[in-house]
Protein backbone atom coordinates (compact mmCIF):
# COMPACT_ATOMS: atom_id res chain seq x y z
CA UNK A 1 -9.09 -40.64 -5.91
CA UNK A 2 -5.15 -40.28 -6.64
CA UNK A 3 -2.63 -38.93 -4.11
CA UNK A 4 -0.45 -37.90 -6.76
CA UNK A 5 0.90 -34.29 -5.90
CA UNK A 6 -0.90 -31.61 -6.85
CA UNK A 7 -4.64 -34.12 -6.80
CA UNK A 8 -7.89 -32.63 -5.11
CA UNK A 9 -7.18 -34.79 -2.19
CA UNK A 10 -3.32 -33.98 -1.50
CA UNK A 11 -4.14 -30.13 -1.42
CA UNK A 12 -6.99 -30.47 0.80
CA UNK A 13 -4.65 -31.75 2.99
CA UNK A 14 -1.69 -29.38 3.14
CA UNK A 15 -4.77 -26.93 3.59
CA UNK A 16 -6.27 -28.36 6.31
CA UNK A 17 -2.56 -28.44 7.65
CA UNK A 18 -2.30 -24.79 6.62
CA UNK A 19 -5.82 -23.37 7.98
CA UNK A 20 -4.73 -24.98 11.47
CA UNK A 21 -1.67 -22.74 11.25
CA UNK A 22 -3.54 -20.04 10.12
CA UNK A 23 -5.90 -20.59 13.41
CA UNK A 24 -3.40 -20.92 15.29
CA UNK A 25 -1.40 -17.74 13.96
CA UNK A 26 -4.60 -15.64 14.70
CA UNK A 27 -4.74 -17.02 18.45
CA UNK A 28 -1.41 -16.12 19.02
CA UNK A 29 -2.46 -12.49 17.52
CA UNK A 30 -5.36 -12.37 19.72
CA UNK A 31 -3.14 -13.27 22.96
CA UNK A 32 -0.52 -10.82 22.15
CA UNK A 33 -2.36 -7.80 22.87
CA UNK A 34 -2.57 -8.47 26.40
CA UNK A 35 0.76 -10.17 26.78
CA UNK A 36 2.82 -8.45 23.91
CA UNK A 37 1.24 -5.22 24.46
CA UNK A 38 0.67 -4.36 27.92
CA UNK A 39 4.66 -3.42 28.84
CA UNK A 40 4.33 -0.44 26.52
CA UNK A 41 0.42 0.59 27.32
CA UNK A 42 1.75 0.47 30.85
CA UNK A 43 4.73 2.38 29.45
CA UNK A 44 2.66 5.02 27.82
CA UNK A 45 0.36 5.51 30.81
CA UNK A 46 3.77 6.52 33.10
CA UNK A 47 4.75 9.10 30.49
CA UNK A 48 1.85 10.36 30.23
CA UNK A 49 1.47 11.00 33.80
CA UNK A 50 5.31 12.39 34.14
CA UNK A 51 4.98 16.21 34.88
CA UNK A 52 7.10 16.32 31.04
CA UNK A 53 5.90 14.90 28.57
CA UNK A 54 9.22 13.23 26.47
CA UNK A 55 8.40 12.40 23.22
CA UNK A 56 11.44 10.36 22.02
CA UNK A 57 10.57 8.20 24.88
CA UNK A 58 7.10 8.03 23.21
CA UNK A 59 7.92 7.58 20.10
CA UNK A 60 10.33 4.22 21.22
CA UNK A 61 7.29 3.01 22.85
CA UNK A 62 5.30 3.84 19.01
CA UNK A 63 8.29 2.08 17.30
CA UNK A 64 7.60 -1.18 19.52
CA UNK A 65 4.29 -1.53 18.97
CA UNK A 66 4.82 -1.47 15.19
CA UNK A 67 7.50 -3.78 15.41
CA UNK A 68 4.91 -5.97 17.03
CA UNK A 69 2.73 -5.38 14.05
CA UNK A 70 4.82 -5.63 12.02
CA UNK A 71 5.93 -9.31 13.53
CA UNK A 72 1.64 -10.41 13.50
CA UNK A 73 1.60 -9.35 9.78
CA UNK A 74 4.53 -10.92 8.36
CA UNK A 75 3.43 -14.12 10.39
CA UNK A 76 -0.06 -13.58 8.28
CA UNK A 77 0.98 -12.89 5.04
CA UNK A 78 3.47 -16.02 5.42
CA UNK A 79 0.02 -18.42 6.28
CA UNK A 80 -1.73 -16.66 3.18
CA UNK A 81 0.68 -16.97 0.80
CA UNK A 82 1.56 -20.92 1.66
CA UNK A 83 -2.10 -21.43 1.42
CA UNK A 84 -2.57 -19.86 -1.77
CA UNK A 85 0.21 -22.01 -3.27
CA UNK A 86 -1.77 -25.06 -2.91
CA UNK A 87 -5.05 -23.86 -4.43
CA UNK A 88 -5.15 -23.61 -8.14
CA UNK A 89 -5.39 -20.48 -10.21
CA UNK A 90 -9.44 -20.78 -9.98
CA UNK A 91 -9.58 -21.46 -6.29
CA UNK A 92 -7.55 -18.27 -5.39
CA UNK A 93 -9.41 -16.31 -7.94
CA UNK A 94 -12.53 -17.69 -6.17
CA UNK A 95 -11.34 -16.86 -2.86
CA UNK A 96 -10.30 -13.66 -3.80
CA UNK A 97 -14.13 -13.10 -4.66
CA UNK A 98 -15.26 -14.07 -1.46
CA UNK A 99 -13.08 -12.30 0.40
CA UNK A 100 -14.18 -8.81 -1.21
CA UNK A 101 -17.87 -10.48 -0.28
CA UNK A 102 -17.23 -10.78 3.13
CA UNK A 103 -14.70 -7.29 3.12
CA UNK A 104 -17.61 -4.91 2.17
């Protein structure tokens, strides 16, 4: 088997380099909600509870949890796309396929 760039055996590696920071992307999305996101569910809890409610301080609590989702899904899509750019044509076509198996 060749290591030549682009062989079977080269791109199995960069994707077993690339699944690990895919892993590790989706632990560090699964810790965030209790670390990332607890300030502004705490947050929203004390406005609630205020005998006003004030929605522009609401909506900057809103705004920060999409920037946090915003943060998780560019980190994703960054994992994903340097994946797919070691697998061929076929092999994302593939994948595509059993992704909409395992979507449904």
């Amino acid at each position: 088997m060749s290591d030549a760039p682009g062989e079977p055996s080269d791109r199995f590696q960069k994707l077993g380099g690339l699944l690990l920071a895919l892993s590790l992307v989706e632990s560090a999305a699964q810790a965030a909600p209790h670390h990332e996101h607890s300030p502004n569910r705490q947050a929203f809890l004390t406005e609630l509870a205020r005998p006003a409610i004030d929605r522009p301080a609401l909506e900057r609590i809103r705004q920060e949890e999409l920037k946090l989702a915003e943060e998780a899904s560019g980190r994703l899509l960054k994992t994903v796309a340097d994946m797919a750019e070691v697998l061929t044509p076929e092999q994302r076509a593939r994948l595509g396929e059993l992704a909409e198996r395992f979507h449904r």
